[in-house]
Protein backbone atom coordinates (compact mmCIF):
# COMPACT_ATOMS: atom_id res chain seq x y z
CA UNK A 1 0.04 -16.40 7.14
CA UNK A 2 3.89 -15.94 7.58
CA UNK A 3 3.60 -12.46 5.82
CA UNK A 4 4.14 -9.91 8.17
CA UNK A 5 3.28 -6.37 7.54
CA UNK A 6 7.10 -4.90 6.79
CA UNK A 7 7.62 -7.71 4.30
CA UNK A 8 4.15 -6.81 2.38
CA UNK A 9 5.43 -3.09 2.79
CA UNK A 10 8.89 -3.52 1.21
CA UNK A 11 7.94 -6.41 -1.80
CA UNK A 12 9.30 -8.97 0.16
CA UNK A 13 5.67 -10.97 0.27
CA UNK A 14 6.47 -13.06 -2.76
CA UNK A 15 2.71 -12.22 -4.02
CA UNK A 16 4.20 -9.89 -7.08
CA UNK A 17 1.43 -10.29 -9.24
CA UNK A 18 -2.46 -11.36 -9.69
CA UNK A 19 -3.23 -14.33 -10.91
CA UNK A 20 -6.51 -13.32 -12.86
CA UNK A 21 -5.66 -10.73 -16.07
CA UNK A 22 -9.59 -10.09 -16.03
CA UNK A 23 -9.45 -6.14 -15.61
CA UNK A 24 -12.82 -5.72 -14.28
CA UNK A 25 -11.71 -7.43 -11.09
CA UNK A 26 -9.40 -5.20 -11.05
CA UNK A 27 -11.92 -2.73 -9.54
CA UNK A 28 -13.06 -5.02 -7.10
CA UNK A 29 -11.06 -4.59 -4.10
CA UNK A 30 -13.05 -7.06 -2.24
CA UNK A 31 -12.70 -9.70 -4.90
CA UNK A 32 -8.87 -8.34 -5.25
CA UNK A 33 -7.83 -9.28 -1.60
CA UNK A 34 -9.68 -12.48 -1.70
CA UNK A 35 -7.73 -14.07 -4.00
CA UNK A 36 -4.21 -12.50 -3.35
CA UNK A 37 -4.83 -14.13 0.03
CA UNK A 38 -5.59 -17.56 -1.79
CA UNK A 39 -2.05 -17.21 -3.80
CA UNK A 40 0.99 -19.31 -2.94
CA UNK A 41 3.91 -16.77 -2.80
CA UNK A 42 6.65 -17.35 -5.53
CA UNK A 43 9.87 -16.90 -3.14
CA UNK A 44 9.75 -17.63 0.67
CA UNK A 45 8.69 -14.35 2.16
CA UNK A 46 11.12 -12.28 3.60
CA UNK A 47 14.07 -13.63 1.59
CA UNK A 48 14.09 -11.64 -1.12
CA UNK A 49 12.61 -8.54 -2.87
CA UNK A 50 10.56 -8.37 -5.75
CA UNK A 51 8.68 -5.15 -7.12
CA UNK A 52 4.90 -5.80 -6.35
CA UNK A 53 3.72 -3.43 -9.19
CA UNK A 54 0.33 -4.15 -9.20
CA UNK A 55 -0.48 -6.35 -6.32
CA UNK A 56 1.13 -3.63 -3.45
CA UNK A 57 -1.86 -1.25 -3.53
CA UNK A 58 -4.72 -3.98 -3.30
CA UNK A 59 -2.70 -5.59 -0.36
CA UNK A 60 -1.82 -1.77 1.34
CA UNK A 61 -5.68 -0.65 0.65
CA UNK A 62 -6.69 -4.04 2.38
CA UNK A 63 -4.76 -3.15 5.50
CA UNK A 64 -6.11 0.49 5.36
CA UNK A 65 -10.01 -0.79 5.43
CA UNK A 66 -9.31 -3.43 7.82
CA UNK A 67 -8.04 -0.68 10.10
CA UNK A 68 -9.79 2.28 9.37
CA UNK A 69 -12.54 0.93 7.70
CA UNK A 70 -12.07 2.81 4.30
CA UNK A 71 -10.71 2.28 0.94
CA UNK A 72 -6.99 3.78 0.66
CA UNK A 73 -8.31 6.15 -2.24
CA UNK A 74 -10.90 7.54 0.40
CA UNK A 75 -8.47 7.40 3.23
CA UNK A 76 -5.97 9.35 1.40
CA UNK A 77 -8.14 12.01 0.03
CA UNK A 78 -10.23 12.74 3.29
CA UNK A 79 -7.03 12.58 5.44
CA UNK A 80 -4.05 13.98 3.32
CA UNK A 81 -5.56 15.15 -0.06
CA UNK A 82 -8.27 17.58 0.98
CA UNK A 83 -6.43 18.47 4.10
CA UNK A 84 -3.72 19.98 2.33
CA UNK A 85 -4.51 20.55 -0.99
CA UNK A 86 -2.79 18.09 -2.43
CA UNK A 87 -3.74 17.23 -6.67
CA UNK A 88 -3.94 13.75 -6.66
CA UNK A 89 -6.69 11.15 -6.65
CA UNK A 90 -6.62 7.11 -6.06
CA UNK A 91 -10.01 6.82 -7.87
CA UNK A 92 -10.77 10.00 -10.42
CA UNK A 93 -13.88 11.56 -9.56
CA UNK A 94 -16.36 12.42 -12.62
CA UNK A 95 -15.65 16.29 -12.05
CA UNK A 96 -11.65 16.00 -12.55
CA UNK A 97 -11.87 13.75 -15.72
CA UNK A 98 -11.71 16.81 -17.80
CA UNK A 99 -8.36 16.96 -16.73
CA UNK A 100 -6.85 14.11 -17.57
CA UNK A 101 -3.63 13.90 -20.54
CA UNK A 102 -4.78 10.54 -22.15
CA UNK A 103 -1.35 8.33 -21.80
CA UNK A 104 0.70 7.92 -25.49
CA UNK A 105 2.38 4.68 -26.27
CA UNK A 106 6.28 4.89 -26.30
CA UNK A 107 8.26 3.93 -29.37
CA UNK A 108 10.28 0.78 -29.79
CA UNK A 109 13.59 2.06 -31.97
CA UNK A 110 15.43 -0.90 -32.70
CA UNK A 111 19.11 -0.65 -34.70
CA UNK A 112 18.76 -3.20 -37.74
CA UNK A 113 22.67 -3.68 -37.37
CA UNK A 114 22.51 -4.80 -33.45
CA UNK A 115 21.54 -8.30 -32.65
CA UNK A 116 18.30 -8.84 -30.15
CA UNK A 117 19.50 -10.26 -26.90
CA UNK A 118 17.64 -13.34 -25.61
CA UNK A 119 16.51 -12.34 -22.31
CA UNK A 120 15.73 -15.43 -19.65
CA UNK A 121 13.21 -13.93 -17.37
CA UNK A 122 12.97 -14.91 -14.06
CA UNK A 123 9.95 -16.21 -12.53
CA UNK A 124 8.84 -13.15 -10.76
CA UNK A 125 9.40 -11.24 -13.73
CA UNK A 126 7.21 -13.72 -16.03
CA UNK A 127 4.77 -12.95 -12.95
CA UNK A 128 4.04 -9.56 -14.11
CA UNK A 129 3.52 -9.50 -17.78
CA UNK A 130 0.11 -7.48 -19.18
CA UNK A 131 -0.88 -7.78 -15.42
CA UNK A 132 -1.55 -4.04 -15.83
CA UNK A 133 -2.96 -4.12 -19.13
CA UNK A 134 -3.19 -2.12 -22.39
CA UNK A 135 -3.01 1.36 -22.50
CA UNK A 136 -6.26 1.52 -24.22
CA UNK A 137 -7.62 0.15 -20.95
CA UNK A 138 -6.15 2.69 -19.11
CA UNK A 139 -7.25 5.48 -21.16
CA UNK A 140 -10.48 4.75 -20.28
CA UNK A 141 -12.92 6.43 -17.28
CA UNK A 142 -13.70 3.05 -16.19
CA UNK A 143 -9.95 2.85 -15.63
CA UNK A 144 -9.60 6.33 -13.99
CA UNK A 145 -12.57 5.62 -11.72
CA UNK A 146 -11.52 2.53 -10.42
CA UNK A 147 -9.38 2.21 -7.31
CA UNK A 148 -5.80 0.08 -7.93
CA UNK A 149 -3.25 2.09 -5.45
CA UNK A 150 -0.22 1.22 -7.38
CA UNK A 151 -1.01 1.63 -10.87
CA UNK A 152 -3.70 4.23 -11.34
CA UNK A 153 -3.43 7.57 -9.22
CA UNK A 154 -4.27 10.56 -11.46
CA UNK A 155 -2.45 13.64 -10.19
CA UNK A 156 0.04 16.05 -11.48
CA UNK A 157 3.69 16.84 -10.59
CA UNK A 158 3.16 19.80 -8.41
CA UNK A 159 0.59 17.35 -6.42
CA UNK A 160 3.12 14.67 -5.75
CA UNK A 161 6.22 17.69 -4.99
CA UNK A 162 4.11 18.82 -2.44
CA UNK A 163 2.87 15.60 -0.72
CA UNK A 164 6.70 14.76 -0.33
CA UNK A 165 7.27 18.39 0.60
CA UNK A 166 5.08 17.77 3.77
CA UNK A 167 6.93 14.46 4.46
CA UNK A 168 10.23 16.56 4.90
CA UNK A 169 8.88 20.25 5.36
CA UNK A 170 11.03 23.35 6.72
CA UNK A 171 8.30 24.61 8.36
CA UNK A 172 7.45 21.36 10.94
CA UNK A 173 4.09 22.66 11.56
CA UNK A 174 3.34 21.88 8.49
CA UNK A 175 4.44 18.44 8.71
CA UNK A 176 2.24 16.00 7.92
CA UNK A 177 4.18 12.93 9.52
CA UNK A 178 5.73 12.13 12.90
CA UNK A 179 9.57 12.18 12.85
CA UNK A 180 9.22 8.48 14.31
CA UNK A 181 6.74 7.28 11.33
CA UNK A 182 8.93 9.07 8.70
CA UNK A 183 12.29 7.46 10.77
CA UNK A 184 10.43 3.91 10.22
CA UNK A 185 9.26 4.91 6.57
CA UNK A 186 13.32 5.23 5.71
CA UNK A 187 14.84 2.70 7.64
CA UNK A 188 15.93 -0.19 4.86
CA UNK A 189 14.09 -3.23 5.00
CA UNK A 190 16.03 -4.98 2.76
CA UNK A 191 18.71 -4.55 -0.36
CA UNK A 192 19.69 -6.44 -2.70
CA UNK A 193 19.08 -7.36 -6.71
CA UNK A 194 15.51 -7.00 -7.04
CA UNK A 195 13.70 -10.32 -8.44
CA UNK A 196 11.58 -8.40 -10.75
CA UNK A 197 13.09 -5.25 -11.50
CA UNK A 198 16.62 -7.28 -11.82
CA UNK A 199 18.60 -3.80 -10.56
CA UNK A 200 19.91 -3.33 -6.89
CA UNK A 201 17.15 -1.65 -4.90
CA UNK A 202 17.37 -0.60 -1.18
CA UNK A 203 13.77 -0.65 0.06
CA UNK A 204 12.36 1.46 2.65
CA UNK A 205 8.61 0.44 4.22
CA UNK A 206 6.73 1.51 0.17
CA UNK A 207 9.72 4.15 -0.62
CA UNK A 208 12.60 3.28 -2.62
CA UNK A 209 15.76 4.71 -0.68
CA UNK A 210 18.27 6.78 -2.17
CA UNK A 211 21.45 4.49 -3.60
CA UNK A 212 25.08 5.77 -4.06
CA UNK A 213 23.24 9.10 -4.51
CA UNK A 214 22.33 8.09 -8.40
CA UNK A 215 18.56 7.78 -8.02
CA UNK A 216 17.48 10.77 -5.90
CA UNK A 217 19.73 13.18 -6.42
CA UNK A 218 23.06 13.70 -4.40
CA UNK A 219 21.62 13.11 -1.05
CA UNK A 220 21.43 9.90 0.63
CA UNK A 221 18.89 9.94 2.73
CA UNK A 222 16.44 11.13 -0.48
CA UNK A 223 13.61 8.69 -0.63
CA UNK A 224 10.88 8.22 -3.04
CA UNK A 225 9.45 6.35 -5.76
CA UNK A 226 9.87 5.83 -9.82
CA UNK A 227 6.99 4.76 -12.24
CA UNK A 228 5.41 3.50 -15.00
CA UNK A 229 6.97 5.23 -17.74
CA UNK A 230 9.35 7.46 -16.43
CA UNK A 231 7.27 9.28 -13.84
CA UNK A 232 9.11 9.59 -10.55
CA UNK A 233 8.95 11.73 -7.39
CA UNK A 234 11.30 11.95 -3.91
CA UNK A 235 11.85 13.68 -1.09
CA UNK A 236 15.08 15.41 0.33
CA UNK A 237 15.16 15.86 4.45
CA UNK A 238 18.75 17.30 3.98
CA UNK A 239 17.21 20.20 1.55
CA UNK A 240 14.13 19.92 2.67
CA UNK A 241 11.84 19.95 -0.69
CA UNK A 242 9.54 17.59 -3.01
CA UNK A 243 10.53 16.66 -6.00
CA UNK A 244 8.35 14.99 -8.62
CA UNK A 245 8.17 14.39 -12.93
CA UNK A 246 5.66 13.01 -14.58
CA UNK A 247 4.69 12.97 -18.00
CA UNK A 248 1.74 10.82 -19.95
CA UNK A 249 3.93 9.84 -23.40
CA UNK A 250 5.27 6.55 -22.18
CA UNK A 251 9.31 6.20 -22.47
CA UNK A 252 10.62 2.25 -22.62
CA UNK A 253 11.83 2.30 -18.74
């Protein structure tokens, strides 16, 4: 109840990661909100960061229905995805699963001569461990389907270039936010050593803001978001474009 709606939108809730591992809840929102609300946040919000990798797109889509009165995968299609052409889905439709590259496993290469490190996780970080299961979960249409906002939008790179491209457009009739939402978007929330990621990250409200120009590019205003993977994808108001990779063979990142 001491959650406001800036800490839930910059990781700062403390509610990192679900409780249940069962994936079919997974793709009940419903069922999904209901007991994220029941959890007891691992930090005191607002104190600290902490990467909500799985749990920040149940928690954002909650806000969205409770406002708008649909699901964030339906919200974003009917309002930004159809409007402007943009090739990404939060929830695959039957039609585009033709599409899909099925995700490959990355390699662990280990040197035989180099002794393993024993890393002491943090609590957070124990927090998300197979919370976003296997890949031969994901890999399935069940999976694809299924509505989870932060872990399973299906898209391509010139789809997520262009949805940043609108964010920070030349051409502002084109734009497809405010200059005040986008100002608010960008403004830093917090920074500081992340409790789960265990790097320095300066959050924006759901972007990850540009740092000693080493993430984004050169720029420090850029602001965007990295992935699962390797993926990533930014926007640059001084240059005025979308940027975005994404591949489906896994790298250890």
């Amino acid at each position: 109840e001491d959650i406001t709606v800036g800490m839930l939108m910059s990781h700062q809730a403390g509610i990192c990661s679900p409780e249940t591992r069962n994936v079919d809840d997974y793709y009940n929102q419903n069922l999904m909100a209901e007991k994220l609300a029941g959890m007891t946040p691992i930090w005191e919000p607002g104190t600290a960061s902490g990467y909500h990798s799985m749990t920040f797109g149940w928690l954002t889509s909650e806000l969205i229905l409770r406002v708008t009165g649909k699901s964030l995968g339906t919200f974003f299609r009917e309002e930004v995805g159809d409007q402007h052409e943009i090739d990404f889905f939060i929830g695959l439709p039957e039609s585009e699963d033709h599409r899909v590259a099925e995700l490959v496993p990355f390699e662990i290469v280990r040197n035989e001569n180099s002794e393993q490190q024993k890393i002491e996780l943090t609590e957070a970080q124990k927090s998300q461990r197979n919370s976003a299961g296997t890949l031969d979960i994901q890999n399935t249409k069940a999976w694809r389907q299924a509505e989870i906002p932060s872990a399973n939008g299906q898209g391509n790179a010139g789809g997520l270039a262009k949805f940043y491209s609108l964010i920070v457009p030349e051409d502002n009739s084109i734009k497809l936010l405010k200059d005040d939402t986008v100002n608010q978007m960008t403004t830093m929330q917090i920074e500081g050593r992340d409790l789960v990621l265990a790097v320095q990250v300066r959050w924006g409200v759901g972007f990850i803001l540009n740092k000693h120009k080493v993430i984004y590019g050169p720029v420090e205003s850029a602001f965007g978001h990295s992935g699962y993977g390797g993926s990533c994808a930014f926007g640059d108001p001084e240059n005025k474009i979308g940027v975005s990779y994404v591949m489906n063979r896994m790298l250890d990142n």
